[in-house]
Every structure is written in structure tokens, then in C-alpha cells.
N, C-alpha and C. Protein backbone atom coordinates (compact mmCIF):
# COMPACT_ATOMS: atom_id res chain seq x y z
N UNK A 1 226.33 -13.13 303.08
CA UNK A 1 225.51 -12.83 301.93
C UNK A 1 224.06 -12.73 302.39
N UNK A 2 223.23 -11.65 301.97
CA UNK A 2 222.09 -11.64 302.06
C UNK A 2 221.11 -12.34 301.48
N UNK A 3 220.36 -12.70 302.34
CA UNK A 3 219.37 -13.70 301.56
C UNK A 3 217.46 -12.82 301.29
N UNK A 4 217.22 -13.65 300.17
CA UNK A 4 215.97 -12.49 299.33
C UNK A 4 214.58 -13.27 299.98
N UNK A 5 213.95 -12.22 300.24
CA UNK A 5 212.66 -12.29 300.51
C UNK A 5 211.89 -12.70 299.36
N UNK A 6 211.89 -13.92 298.93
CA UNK A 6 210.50 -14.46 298.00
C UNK A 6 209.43 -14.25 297.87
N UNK A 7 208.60 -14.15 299.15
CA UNK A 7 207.56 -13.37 299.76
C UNK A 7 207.08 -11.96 299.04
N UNK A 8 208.16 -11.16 299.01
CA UNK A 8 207.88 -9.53 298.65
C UNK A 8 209.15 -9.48 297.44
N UNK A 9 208.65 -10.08 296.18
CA UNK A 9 209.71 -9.58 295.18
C UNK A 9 209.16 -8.20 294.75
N UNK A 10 210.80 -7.80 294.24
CA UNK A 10 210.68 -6.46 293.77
C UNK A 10 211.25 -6.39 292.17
N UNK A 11 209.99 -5.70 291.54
CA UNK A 11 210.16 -5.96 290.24
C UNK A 11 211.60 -5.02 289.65
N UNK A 12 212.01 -5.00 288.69
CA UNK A 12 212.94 -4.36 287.80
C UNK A 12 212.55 -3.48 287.58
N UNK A 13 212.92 -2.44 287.37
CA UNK A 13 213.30 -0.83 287.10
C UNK A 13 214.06 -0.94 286.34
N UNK A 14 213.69 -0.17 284.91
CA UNK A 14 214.52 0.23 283.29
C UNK A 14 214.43 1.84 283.82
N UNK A 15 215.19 2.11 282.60
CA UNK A 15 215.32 3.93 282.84
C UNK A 15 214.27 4.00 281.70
N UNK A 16 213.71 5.33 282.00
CA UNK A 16 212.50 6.03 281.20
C UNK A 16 212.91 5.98 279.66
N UNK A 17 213.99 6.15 279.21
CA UNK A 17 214.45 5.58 277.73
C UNK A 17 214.26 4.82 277.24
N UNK A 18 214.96 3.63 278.63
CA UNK A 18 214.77 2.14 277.92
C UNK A 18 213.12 1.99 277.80
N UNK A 19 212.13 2.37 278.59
CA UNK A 19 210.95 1.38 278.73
C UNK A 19 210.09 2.61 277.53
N UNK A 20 210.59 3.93 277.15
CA UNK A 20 209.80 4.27 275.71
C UNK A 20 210.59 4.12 274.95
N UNK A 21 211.59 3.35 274.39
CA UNK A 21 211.98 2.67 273.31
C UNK A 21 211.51 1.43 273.18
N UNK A 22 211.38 0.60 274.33
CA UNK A 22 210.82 -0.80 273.71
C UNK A 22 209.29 -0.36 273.79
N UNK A 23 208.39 0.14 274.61
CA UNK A 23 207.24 0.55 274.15
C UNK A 23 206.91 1.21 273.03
N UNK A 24 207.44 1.93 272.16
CA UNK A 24 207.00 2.50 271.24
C UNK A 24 207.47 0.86 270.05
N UNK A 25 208.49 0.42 270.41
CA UNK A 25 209.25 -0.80 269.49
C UNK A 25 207.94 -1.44 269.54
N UNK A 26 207.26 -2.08 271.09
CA UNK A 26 206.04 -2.97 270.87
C UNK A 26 205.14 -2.42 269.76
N UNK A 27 204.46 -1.04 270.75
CA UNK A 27 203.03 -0.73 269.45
C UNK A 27 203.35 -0.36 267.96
N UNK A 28 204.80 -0.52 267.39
CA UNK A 28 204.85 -0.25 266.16
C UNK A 28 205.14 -1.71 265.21
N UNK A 29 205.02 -2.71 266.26
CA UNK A 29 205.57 -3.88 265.67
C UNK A 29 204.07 -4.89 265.04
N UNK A 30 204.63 -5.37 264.16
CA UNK A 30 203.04 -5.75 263.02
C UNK A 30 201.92 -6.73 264.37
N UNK A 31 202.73 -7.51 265.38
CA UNK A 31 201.86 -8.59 266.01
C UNK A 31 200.69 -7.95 266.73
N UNK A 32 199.93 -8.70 267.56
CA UNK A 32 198.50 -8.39 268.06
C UNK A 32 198.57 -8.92 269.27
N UNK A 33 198.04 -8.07 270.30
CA UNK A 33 198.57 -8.64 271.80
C UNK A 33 197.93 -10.13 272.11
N UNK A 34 196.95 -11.09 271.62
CA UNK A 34 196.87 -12.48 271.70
C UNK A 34 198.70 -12.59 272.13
N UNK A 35 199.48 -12.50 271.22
CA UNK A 35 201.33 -13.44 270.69
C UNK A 35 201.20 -13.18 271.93
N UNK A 36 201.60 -11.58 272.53
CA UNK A 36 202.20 -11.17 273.70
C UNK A 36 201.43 -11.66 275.06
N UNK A 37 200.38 -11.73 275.01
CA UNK A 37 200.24 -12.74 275.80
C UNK A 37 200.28 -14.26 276.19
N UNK A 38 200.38 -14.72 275.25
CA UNK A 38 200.84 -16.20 274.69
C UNK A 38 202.38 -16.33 275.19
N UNK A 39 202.94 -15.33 274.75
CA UNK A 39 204.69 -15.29 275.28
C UNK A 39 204.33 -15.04 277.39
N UNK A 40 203.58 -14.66 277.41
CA UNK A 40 203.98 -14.78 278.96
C UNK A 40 203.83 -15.78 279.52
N UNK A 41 202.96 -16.32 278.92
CA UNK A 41 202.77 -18.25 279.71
C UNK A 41 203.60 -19.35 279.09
N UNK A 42 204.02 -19.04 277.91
CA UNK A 42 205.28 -20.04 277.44
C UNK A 42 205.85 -19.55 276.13
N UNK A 43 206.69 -20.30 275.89
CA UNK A 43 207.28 -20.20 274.23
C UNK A 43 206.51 -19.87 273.13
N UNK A 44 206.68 -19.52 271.82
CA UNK A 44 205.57 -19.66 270.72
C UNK A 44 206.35 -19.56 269.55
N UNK A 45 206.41 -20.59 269.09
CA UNK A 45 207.34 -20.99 268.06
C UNK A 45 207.09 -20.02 267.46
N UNK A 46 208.09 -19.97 265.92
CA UNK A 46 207.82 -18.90 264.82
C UNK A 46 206.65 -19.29 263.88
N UNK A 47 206.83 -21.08 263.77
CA UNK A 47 206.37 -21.77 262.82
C UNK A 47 204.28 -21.20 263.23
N UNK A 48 204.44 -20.85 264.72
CA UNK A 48 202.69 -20.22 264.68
C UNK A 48 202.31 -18.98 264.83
N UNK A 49 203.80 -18.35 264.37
CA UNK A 49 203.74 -16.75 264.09
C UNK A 49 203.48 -16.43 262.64
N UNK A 50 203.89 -16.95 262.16
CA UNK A 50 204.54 -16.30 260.44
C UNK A 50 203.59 -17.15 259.63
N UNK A 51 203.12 -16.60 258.25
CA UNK A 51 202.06 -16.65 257.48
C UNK A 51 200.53 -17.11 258.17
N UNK A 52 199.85 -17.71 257.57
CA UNK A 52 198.71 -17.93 257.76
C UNK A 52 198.27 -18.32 259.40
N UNK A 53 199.16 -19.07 259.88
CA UNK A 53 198.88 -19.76 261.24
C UNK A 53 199.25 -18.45 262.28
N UNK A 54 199.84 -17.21 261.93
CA UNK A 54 200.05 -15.99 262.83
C UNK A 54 198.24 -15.51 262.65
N UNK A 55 197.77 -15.62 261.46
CA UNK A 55 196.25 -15.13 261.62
C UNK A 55 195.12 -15.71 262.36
N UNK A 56 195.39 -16.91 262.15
CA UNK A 56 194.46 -18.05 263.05
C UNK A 56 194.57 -18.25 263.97
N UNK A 57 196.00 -17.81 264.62
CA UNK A 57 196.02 -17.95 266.08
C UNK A 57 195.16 -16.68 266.67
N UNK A 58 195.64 -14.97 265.94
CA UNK A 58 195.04 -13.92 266.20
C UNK A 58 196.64 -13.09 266.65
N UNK A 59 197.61 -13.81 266.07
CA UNK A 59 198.88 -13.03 266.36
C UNK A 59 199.07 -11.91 265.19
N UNK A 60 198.73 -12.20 264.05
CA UNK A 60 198.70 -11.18 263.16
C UNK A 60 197.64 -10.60 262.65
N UNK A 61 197.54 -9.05 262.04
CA UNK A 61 196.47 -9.15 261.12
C UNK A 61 196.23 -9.24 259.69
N UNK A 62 197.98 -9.96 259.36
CA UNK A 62 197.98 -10.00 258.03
C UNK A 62 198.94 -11.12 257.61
N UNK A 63 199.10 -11.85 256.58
CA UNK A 63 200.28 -13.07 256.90
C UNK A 63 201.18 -12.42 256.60
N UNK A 64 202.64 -12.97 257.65
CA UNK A 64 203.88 -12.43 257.32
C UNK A 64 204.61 -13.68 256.94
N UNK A 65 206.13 -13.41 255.87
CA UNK A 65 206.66 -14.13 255.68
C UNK A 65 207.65 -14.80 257.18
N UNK A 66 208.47 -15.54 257.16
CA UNK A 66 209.18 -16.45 257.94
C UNK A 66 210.15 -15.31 258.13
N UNK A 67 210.36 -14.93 257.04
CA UNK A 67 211.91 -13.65 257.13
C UNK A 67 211.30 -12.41 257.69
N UNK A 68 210.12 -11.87 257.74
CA UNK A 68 209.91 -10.71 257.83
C UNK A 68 209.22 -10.81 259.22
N UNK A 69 208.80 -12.18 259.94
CA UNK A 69 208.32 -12.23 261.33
C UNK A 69 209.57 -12.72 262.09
N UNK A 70 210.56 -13.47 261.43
CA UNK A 70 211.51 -13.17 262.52
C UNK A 70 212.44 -11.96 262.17
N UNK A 71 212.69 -10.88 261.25
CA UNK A 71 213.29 -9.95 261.76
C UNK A 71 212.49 -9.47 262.88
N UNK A 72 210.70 -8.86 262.83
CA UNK A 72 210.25 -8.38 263.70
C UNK A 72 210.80 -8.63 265.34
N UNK A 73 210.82 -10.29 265.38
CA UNK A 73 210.75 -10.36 266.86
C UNK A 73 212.26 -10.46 267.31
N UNK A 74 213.16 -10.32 266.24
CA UNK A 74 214.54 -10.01 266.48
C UNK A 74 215.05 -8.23 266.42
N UNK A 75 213.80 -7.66 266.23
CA UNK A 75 213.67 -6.19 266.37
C UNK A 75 213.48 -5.62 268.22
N UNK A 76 212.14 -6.76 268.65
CA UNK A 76 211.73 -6.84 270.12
C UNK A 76 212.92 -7.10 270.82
N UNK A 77 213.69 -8.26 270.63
CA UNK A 77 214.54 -9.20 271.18
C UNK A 77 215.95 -8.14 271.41
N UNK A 78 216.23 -7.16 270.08
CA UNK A 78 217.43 -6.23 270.58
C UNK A 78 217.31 -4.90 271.32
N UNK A 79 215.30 -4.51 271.48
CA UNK A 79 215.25 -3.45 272.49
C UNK A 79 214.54 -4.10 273.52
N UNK A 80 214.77 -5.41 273.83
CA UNK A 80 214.34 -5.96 275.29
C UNK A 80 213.52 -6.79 275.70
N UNK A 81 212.50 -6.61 275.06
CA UNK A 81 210.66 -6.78 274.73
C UNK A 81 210.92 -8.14 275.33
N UNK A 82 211.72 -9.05 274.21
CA UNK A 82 211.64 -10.66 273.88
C UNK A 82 212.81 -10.93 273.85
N UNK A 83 213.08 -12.42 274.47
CA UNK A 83 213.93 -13.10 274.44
C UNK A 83 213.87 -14.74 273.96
N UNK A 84 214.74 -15.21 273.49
CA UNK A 84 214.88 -16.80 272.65
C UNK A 84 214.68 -17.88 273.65
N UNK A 85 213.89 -18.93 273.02
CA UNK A 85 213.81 -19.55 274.55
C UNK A 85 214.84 -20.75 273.85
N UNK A 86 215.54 -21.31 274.72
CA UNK A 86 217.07 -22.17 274.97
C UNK A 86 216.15 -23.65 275.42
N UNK A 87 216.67 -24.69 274.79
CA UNK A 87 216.77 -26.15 275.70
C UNK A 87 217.60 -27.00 275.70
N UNK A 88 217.93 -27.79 276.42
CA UNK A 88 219.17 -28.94 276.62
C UNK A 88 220.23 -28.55 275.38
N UNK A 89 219.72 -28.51 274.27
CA UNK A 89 220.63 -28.34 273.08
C UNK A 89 221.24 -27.23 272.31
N UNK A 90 220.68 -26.03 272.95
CA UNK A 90 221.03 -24.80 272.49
C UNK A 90 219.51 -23.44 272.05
N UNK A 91 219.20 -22.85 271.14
CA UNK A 91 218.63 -21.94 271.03
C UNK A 91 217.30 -22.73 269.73
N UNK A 92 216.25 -22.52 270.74
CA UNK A 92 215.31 -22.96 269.53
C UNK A 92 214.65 -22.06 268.59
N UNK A 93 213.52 -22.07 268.41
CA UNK A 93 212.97 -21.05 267.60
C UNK A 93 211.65 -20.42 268.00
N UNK A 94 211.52 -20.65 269.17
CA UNK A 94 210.82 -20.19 270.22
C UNK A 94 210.77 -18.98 270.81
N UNK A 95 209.83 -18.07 271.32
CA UNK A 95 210.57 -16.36 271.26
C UNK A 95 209.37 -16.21 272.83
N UNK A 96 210.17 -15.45 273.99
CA UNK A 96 209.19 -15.63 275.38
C UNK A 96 209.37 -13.87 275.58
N UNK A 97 208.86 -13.50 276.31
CA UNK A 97 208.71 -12.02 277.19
C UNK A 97 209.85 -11.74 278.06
N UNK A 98 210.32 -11.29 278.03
CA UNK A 98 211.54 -10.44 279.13
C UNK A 98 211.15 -9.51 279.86
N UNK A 99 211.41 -9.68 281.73
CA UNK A 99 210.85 -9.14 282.46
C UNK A 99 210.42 -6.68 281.73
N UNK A 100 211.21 -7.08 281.32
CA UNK A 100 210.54 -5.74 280.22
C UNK A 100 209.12 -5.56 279.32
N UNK A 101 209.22 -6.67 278.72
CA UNK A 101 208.23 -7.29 278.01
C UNK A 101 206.77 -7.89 278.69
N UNK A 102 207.45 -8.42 279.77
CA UNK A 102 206.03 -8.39 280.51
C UNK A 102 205.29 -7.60 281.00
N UNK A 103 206.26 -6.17 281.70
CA UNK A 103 205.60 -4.95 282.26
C UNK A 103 204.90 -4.29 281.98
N UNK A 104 205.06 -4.36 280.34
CA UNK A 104 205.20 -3.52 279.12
C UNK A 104 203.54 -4.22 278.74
N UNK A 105 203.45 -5.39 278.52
CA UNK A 105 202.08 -6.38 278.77
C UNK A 105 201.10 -5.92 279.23
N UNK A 106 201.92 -6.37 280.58
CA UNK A 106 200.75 -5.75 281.53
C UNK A 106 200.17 -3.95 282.07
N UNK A 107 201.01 -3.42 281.37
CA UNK A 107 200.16 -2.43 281.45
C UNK A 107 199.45 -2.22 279.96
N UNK A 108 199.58 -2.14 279.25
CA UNK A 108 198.42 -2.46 278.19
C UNK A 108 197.58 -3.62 278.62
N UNK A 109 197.41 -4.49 279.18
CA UNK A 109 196.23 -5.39 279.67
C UNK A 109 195.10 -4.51 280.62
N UNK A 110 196.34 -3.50 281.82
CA UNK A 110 195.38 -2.75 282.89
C UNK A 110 194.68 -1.74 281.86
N UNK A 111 195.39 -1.01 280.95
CA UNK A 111 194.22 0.07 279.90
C UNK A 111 193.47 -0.76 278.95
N UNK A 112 193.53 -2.16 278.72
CA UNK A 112 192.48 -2.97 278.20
C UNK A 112 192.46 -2.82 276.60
N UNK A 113 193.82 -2.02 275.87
CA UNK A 113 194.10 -2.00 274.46
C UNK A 113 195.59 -1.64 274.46
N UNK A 114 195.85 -1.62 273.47
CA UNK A 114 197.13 -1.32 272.99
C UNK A 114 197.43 0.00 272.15
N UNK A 115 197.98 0.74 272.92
CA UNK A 115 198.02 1.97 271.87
C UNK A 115 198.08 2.48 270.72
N UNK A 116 197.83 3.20 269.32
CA UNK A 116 197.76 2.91 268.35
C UNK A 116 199.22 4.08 268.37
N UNK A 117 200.42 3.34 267.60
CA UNK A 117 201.21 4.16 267.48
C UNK A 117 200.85 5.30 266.50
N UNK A 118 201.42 6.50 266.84
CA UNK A 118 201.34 7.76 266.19
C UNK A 118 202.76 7.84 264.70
N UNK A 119 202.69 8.81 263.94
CA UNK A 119 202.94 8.83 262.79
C UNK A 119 204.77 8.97 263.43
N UNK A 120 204.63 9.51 263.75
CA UNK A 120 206.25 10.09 264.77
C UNK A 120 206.83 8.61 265.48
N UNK A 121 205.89 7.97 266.26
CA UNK A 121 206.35 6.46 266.56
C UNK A 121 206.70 5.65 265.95
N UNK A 122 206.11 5.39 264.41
CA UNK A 122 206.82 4.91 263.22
C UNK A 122 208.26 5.33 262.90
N UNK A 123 207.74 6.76 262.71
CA UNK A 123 209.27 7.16 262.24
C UNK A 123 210.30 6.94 262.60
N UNK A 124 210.19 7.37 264.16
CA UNK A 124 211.31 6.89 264.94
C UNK A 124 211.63 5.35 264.99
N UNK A 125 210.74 4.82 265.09
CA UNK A 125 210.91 3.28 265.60
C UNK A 125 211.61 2.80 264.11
N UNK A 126 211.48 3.03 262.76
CA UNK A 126 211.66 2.86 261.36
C UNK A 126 213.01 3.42 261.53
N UNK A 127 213.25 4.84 261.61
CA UNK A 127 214.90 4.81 262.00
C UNK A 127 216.09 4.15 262.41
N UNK A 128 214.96 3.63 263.86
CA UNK A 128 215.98 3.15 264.32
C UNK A 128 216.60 2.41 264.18
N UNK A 129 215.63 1.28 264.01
CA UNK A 129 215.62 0.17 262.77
C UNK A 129 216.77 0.04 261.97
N UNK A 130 216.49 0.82 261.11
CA UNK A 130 217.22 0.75 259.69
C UNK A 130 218.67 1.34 260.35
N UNK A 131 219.10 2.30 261.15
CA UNK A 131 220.40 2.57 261.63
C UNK A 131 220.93 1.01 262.84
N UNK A 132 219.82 0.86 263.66
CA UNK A 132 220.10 0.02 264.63
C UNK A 132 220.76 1.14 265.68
N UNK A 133 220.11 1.87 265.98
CA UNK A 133 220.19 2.88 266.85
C UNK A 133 219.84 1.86 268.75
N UNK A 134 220.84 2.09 269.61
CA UNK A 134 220.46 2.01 270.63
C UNK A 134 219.39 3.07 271.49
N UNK A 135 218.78 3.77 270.62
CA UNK A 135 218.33 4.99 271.55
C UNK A 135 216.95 4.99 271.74
């Protein structure tokens, strides 16, 4: 068995589908890149996503309900973005970055904003949504 060079990791490669479906999924999704960066250094409960405490942190720009911020990040979570963070006891309520999600980060960090989705990025992303389209 071959053994991995730690030294020189090599990041993951998605196909051009996958990484403009969850990119267009990110910039159409209500949060504010503060969360998404917050998710790369650890967990972030829901309880400081959803209503008032998503504004004060700078995760939202508007309060969302409990139901309507975790469909969102269960929207991220089924095209890649985000994943649940797990401890000793099973699945908490905690939501982290998936090596997708981070890439996806960090290149909106290197252009220094986040794209403003276009009217067509909605649409689609709203489709898909509502079908639960893998595409």
C-alpha cells in the first residue's frame, strides 16, 4: 500500500457541474460570508444562525426563522457546501464546510466579495429546490 505525502496534499477535484451548482446554491442562499467563514474554523450552531443572533453575529441580513435557516443549510448540506458536525453521541446541530465548501470560500475571499447572484441564478437555484433536482 502506498503511503501519502502530508507534506504536498492534493486538494479535491469536483466536476465543473458539481462546483456551479453548489456555487450558484452558495450566492443564492440568504447567509453572509462572516457564517462561511466561521464554518471553516469550527461548528456554528443553528441556535447563532436563525433569528436575531444570525444578525448580530453578521450571518444574516435579516432574521430568519429556526425552520427556514435550517432548511437553508440543509439546502447547502444536499449540494455539498456543508456538512453536520457529529459528537460522541450522534448528530448535533452544528453545520461545518465540506472540502467543497471551503474552496468555494476561498475563492470568494481571493476576489474579496461574494458574487451577487443574477436573476437566472435564483431561478435555477429556486427550481431546483422545489424539484430537488441533482443538477
Amino acid at each position: 500500500m502506498p503511503a501519502i505525502d502530508a507534506k504536498n496534499p492534493k486538494s479535491l477535484t469536483y466536476p465543473h457541474r458539481t462546483q456551479a451548482r453548489a456555487g450558484r446554491s452558495l450566492r443564492c442562499s440568504p447567509f453572509q460570508m462572516p457564517l462561511f467563514e466561521a464554518m471553516r474554523l469550527e461548528g456554528v450552531s443553528l441556535k447563532l444562525i436563525a433569528l436575531d443572533a444570525g444578525i448580530q453575529h453578521g450571518y444574516t441580513k435579516r432574521p430568519l426563522s429556526e425552520l427556514r435557516a435550517e432548511n437553508a443549510l440543509l439546502w447547502l448540506i444536499q449540494v455539498g457546501v456543508l456538512r453536520r458536525e457529529v459528537d460522541g453521541q450522534g448528530i448535533t446541530d452544528s453545520f461545518r464546510l465540506t472540502p467543497l465548501g471551503r474552496q468555494l470560500v476561498e475563492q470568494y475571499q481571493a476576489s474579496a466579495s461574494r458574487p451577487t447572484p443574477s436573476w437566472r441564478d435564483r431561478a435555477i437555484d429556486t427550481l431546483n429546490r422545489w424539484l430537488r433536482l441533482p443538477l
